[in-house]
Protein backbone atom coordinates (compact mmCIF):
# COMPACT_ATOMS: atom_id res chain seq x y z
CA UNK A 1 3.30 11.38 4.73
CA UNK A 2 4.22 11.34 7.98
CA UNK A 3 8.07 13.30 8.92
CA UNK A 4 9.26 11.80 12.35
CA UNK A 5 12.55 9.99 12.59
CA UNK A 6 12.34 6.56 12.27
CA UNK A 7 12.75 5.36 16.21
CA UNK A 8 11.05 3.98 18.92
CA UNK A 9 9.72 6.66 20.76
CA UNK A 10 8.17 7.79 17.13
CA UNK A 11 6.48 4.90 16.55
CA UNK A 12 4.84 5.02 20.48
CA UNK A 13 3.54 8.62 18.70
CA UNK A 14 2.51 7.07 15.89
CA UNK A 15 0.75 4.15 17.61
CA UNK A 16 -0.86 7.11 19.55
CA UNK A 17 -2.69 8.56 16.83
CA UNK A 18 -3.79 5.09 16.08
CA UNK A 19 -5.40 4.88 18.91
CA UNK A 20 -7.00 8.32 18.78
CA UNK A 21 -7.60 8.56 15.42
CA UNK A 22 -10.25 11.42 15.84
CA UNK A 23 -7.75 14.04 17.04
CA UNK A 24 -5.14 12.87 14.89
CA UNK A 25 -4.19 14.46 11.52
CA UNK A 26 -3.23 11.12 9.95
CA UNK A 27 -5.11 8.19 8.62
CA UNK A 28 -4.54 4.55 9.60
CA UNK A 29 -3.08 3.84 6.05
CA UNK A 30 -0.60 6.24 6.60
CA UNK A 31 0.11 5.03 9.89
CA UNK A 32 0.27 1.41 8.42
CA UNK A 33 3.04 3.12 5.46
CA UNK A 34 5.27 5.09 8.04
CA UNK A 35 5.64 1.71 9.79
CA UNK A 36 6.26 -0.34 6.49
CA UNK A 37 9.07 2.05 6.33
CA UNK A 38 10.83 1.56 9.78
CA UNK A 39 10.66 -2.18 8.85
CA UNK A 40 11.90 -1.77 5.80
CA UNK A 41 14.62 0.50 6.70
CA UNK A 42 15.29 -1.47 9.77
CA UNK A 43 15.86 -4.69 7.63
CA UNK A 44 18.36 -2.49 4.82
CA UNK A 45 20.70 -1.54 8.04
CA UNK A 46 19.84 1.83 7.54
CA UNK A 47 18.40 2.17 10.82
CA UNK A 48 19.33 0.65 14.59
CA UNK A 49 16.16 0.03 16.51
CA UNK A 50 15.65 -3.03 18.83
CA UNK A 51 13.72 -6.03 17.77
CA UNK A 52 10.84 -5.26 19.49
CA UNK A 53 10.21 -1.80 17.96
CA UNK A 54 11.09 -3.85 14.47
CA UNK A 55 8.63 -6.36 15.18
CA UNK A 56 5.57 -4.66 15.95
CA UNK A 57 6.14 -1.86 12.94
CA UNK A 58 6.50 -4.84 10.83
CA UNK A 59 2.43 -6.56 12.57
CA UNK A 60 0.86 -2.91 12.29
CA UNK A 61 1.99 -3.07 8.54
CA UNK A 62 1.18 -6.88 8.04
CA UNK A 63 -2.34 -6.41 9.75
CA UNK A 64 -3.23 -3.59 7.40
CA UNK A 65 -2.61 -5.78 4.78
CA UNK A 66 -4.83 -8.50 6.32
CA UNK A 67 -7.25 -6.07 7.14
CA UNK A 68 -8.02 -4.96 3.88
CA UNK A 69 -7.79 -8.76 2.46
CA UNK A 70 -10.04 -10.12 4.58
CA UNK A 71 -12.90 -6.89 4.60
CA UNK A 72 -13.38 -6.25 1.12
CA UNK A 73 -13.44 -8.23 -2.04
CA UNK A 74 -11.24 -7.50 -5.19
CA UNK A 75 -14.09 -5.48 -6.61
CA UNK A 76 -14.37 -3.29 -3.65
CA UNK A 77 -10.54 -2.62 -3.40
CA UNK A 78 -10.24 -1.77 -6.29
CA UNK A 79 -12.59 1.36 -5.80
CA UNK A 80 -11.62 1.83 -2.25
CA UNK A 81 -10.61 5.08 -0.59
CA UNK A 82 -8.10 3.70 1.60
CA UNK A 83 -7.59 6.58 3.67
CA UNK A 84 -11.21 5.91 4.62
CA UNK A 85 -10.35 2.55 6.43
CA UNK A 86 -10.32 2.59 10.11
CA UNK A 87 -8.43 -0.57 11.86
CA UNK A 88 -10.10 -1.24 15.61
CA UNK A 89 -8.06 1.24 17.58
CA UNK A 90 -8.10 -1.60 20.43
CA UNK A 91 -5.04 -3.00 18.26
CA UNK A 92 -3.15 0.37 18.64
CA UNK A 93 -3.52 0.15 22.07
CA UNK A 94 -2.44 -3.19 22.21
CA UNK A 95 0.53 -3.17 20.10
CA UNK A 96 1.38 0.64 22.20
CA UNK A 97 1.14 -2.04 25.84
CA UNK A 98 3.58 -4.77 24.07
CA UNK A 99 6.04 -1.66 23.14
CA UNK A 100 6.16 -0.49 26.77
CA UNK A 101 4.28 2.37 26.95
């Protein structure tokens, strides 16, 4: 589980690893959970971050979801390690360039 505050300037970190998943200590599904929560927290008023930061935590989470959907069949995710699957870290980059970085 990954411990940062729920901001901006976290998720730019988290995005980060993402992109460099080899020297990171986290996997792209947890990645893809931290940022379900900041949307999910974001949309309970619990936390103030812009719409931006809202809106791309919400697509990392969505295109996990998609990800897994359309790679594997129902068989195959039902046995699947999901801390074994890798998104393209091109979309890290990209969704790290729409957040400003």
């Amino acid at each position: 589980m990954i411990e940062l505050p729920l901001t901006k300037k976290s998720l730019k970190i988290v995005l980060s690893w993402g992109a460099n998943l080899e020297s990171s200590s986290f996997t792209h599904q947890e990645i893809a959970n931290w940022c379900d929560q900041l949307h999910m927290e974001s949309m309970n008023d619990n936390i103030q971050v812009d719409d931006l930061t809202v809106d791309i935590a919400a697509d990392v989470d969505a295109q996990w979801d998609l990800y897994l959907v359309n790679t594997y069949n129902l068989q195959e995710l039902q046995k699947l390690n999901f801390s074994c699957v890798k998104l393209p870290s091109e979309w890290f980059k990209e969704w790290l360039e729409k957040l400003g970085t």
